[in-house]
C-alpha atoms as a PDB file:
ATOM      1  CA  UNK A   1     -82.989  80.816  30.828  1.00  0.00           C
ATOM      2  CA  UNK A   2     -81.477  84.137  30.537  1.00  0.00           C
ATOM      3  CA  UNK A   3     -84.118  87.052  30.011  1.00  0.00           C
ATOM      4  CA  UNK A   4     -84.243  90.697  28.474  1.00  0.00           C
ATOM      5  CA  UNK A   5     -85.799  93.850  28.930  1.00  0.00           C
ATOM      6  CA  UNK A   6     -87.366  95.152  25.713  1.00  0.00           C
ATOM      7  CA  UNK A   7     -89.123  98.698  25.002  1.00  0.00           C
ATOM      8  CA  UNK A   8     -91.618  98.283  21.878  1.00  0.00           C
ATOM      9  CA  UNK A   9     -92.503 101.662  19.619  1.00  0.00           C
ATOM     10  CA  UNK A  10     -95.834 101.512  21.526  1.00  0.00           C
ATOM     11  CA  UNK A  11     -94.454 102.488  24.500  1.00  0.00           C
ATOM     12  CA  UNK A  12     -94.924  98.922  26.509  1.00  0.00           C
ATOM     13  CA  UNK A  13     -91.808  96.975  27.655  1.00  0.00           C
ATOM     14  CA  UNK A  14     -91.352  93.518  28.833  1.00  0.00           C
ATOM     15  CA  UNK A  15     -88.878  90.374  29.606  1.00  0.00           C
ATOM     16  CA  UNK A  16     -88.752  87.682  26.712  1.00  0.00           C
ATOM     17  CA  UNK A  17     -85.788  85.300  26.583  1.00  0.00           C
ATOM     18  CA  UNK A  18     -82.904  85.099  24.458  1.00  0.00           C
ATOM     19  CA  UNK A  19     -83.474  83.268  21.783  1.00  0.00           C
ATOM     20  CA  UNK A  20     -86.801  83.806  21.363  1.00  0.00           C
ATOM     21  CA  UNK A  21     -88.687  84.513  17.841  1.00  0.00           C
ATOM     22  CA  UNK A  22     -88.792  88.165  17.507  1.00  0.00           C
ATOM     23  CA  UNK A  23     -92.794  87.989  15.421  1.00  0.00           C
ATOM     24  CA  UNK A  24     -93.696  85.896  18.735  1.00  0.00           C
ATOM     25  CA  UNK A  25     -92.094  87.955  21.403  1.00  0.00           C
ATOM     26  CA  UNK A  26     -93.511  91.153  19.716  1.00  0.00           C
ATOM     27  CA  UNK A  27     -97.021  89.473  19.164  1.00  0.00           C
ATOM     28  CA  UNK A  28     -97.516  89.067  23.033  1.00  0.00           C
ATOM     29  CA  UNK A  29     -96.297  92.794  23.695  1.00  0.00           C
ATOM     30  CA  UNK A  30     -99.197  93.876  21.468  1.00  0.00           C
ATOM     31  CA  UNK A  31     -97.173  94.868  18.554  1.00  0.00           C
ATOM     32  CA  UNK A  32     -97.928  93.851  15.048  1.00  0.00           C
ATOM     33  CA  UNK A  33     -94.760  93.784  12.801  1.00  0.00           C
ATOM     34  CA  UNK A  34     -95.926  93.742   9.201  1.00  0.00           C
ATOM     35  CA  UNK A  35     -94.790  90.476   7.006  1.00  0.00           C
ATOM     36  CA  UNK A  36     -94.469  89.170   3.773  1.00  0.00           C
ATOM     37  CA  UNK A  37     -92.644  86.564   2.859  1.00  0.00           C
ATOM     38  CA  UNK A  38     -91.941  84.613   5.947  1.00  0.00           C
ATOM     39  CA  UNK A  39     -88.266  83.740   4.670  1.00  0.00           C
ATOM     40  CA  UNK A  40     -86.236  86.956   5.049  1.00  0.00           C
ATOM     41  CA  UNK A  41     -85.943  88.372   1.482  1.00  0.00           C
ATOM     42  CA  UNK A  42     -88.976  90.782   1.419  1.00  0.00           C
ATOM     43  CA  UNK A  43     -87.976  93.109   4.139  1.00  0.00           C
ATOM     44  CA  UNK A  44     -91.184  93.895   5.145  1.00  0.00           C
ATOM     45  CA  UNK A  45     -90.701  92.683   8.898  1.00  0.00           C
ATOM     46  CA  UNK A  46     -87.689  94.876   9.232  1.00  0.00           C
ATOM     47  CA  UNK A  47     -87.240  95.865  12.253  1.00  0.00           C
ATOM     48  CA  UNK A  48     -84.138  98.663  14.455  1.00  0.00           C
ATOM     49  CA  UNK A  49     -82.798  96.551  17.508  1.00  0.00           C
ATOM     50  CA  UNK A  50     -80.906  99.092  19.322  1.00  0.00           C
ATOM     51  CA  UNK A  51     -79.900 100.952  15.983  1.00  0.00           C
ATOM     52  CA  UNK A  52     -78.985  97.707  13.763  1.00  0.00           C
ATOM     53  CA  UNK A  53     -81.875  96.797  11.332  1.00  0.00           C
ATOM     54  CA  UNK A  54     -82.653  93.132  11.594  1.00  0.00           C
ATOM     55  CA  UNK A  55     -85.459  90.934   9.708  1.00  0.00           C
ATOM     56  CA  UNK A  56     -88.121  89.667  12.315  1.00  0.00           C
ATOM     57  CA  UNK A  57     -88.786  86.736  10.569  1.00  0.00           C
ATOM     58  CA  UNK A  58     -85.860  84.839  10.191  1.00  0.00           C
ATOM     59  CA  UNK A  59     -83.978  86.842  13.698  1.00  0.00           C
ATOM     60  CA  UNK A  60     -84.154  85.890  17.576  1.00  0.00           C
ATOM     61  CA  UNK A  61     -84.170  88.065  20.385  1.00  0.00           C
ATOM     62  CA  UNK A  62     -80.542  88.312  21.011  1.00  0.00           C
ATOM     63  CA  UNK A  63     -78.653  88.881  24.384  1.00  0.00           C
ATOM     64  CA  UNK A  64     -77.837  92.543  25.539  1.00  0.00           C
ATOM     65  CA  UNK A  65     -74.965  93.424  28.192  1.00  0.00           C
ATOM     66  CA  UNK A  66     -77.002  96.007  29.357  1.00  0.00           C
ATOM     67  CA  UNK A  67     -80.018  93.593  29.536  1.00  0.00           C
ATOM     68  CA  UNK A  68     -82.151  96.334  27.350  1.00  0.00           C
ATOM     69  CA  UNK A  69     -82.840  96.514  24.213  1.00  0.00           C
ATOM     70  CA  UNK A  70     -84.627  99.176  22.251  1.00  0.00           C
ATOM     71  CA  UNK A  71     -87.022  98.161  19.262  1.00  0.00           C
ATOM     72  CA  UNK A  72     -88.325 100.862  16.309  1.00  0.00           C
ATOM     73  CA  UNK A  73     -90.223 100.454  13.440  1.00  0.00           C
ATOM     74  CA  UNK A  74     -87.446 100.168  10.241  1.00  0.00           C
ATOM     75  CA  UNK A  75     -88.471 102.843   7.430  1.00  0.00           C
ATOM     76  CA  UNK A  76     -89.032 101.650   4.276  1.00  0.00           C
ATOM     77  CA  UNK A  77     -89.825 104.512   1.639  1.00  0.00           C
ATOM     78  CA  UNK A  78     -90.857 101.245  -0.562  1.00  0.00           C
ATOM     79  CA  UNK A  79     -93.240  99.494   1.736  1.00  0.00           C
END
């Protein structure tokens, strides 16, 4: 099972493996990542994975060479 390193917005960081559901991995890092529709079309659980916006629901925890990646908050000026 092959692991990463991830730093949440809140400042706390943690191994989850590849593959994993992004709402779950985030959920035991103490992060709350807002949803809506639970299928992908909403965008309200957008989410930056090392600079590339991705949709939490519908997106696994993908695989970094560096073995880091770096999650932020997406901006939404309609949400």
């Amino acid at each position: 099972m092959t692991t990463v390193r991830i730093h949440w917005p809140n400042g706390r960081h943690g191994e989850h493996v590849v593959g994993s559901d992004w709402l779950t991995a985030a959920r035991d890092a103490g992060v709350t990542i807002p949803t809506g529709c639970m299928g992908g079309s909403c965008g309200a659980c957008e989410i930056e994975v090392n600079g590339t916006t991705v949709r939490a629901c519908i997106s696994t925890v993908p695989s970094s060479r560096r073995g880091e990646l770096k999650v932020e908050f997406a901006t939404d000026p309609f949400w």
